[in-house]
N, C-alpha and C. Protein backbone atom coordinates (compact mmCIF):
# COMPACT_ATOMS: atom_id res chain seq x y z
N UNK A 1 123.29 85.91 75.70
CA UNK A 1 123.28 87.26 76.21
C UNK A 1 122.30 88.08 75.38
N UNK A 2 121.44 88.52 76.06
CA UNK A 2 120.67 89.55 75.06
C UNK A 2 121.08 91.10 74.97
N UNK A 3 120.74 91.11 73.40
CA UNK A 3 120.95 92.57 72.73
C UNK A 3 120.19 92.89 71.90
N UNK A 4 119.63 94.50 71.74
CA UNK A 4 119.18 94.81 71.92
C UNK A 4 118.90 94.45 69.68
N UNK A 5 117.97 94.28 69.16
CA UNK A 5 117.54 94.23 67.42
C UNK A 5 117.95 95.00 66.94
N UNK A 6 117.06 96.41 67.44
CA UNK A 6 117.34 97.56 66.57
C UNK A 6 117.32 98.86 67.82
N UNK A 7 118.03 99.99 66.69
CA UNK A 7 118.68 100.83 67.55
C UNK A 7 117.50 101.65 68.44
N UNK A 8 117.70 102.21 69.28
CA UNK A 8 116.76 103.01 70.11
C UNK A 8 116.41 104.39 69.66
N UNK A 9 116.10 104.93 69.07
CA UNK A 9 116.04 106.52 68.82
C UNK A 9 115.82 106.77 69.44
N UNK A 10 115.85 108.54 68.62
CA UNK A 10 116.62 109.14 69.69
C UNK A 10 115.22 110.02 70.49
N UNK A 11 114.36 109.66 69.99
CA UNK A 11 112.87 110.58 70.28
C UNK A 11 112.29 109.57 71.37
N UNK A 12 112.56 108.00 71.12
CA UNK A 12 112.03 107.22 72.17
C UNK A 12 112.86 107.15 73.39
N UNK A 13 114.16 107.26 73.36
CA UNK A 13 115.17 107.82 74.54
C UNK A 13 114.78 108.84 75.36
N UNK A 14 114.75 109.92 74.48
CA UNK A 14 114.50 111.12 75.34
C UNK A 14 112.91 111.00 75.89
N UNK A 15 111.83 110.59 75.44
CA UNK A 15 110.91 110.67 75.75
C UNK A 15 110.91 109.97 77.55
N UNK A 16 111.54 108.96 77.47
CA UNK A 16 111.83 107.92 78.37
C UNK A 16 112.79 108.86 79.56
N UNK A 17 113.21 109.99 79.58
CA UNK A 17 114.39 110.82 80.05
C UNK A 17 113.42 112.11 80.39
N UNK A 18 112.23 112.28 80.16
CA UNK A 18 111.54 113.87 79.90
C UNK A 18 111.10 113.81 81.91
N UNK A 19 111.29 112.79 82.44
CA UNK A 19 110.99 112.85 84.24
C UNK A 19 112.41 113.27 84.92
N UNK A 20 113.55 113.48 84.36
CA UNK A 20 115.03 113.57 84.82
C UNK A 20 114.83 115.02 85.16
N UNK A 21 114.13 115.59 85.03
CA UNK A 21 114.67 117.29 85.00
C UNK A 21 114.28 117.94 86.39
N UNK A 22 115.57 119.04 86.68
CA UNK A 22 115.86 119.32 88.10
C UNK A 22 114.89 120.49 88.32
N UNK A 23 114.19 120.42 89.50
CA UNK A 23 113.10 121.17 90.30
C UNK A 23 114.03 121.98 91.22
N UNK A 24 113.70 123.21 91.26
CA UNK A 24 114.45 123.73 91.98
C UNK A 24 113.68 123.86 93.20
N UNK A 25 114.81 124.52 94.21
CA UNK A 25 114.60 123.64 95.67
C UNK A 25 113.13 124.66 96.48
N UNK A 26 112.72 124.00 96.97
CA UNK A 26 111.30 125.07 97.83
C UNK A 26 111.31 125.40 99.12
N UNK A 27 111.69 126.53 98.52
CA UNK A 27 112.16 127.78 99.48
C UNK A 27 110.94 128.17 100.31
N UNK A 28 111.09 128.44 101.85
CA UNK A 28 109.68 129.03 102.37
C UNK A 28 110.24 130.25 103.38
N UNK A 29 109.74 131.29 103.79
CA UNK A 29 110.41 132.60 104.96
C UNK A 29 110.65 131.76 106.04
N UNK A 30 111.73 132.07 106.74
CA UNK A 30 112.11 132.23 108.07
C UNK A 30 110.92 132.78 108.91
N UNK A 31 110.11 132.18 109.72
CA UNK A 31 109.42 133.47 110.72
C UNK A 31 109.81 134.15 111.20
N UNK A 32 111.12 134.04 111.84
CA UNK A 32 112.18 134.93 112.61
C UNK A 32 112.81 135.85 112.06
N UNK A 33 113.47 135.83 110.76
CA UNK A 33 113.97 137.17 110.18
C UNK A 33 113.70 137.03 108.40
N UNK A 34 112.36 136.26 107.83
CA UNK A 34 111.61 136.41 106.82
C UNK A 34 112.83 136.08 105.76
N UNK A 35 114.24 135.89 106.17
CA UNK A 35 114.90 134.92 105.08
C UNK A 35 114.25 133.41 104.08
N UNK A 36 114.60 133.56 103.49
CA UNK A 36 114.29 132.38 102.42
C UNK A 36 115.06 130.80 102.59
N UNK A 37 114.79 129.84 103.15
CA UNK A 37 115.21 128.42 103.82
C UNK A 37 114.79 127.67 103.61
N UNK A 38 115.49 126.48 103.50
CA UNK A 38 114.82 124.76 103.05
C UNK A 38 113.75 124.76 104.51
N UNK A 39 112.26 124.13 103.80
CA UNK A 39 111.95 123.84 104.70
C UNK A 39 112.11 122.34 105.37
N UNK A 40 111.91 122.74 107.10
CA UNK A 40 112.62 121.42 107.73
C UNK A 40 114.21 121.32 108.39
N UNK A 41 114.39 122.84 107.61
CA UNK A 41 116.11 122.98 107.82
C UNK A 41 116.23 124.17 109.27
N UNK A 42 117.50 124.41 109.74
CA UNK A 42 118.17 125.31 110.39
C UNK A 42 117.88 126.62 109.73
N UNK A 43 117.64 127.86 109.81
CA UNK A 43 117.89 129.14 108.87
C UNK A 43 119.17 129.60 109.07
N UNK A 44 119.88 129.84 108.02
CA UNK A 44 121.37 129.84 107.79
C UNK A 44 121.86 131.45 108.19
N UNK A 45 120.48 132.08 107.88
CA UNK A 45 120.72 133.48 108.66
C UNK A 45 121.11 133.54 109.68
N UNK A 46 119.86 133.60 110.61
CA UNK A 46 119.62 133.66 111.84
C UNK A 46 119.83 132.16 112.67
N UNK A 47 119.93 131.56 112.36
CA UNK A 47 119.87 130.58 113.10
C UNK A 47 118.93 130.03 113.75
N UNK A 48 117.75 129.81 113.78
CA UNK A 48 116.67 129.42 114.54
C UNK A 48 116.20 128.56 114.13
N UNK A 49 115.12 127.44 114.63
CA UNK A 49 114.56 126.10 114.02
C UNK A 49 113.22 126.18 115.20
N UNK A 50 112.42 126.14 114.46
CA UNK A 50 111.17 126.13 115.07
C UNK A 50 110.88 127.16 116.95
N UNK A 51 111.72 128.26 116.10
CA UNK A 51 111.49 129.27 117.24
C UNK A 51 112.53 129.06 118.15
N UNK A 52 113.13 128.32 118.08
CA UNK A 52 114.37 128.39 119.25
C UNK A 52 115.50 128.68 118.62
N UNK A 53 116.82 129.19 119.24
CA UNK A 53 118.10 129.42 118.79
C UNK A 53 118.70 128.29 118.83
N UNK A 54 119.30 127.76 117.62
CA UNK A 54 119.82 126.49 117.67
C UNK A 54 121.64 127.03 117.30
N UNK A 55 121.57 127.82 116.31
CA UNK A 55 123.31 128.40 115.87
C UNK A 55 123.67 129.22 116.33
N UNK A 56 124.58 129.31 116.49
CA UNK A 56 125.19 130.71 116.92
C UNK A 56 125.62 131.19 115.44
N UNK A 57 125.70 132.29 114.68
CA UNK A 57 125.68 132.98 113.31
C UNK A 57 126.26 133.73 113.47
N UNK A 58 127.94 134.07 112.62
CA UNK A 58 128.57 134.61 112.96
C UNK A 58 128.03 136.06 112.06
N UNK A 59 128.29 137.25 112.52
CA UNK A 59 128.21 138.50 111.25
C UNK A 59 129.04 138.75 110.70
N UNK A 60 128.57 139.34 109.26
CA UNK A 60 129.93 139.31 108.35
C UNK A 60 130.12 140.83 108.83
């Protein structure tokens, strides 16, 4: 079974770990009511997807 000689530090670990870090998500306007939405997605506002009404959105 192999194991490992000597220990890993902790600078060559993390170096190996420095691609893990979270991108936050990219947001683009709604054309329809200039809300902020995944693009590719439904708009959670309004409801629309490539110009058509796809949800019905209830108001608060």
């Amino acid at each position: 079974m192999a194991v490992p000689k000597k220990r890993t530090s902790s600078a060559r670990r993390d170096k190996r770990r420095t691609h893990w870090k979270v991108v936050p998500p990219n947001l683009v306007p709604c054309p329809q009511c200039r809300e902020p939405k995944l693009p590719h997605h439904v708009c959670p506002n309004c409801g629309t997807y490539k110009g058509r009404k796809v949800l019905e959105v209830e108001e608060a």
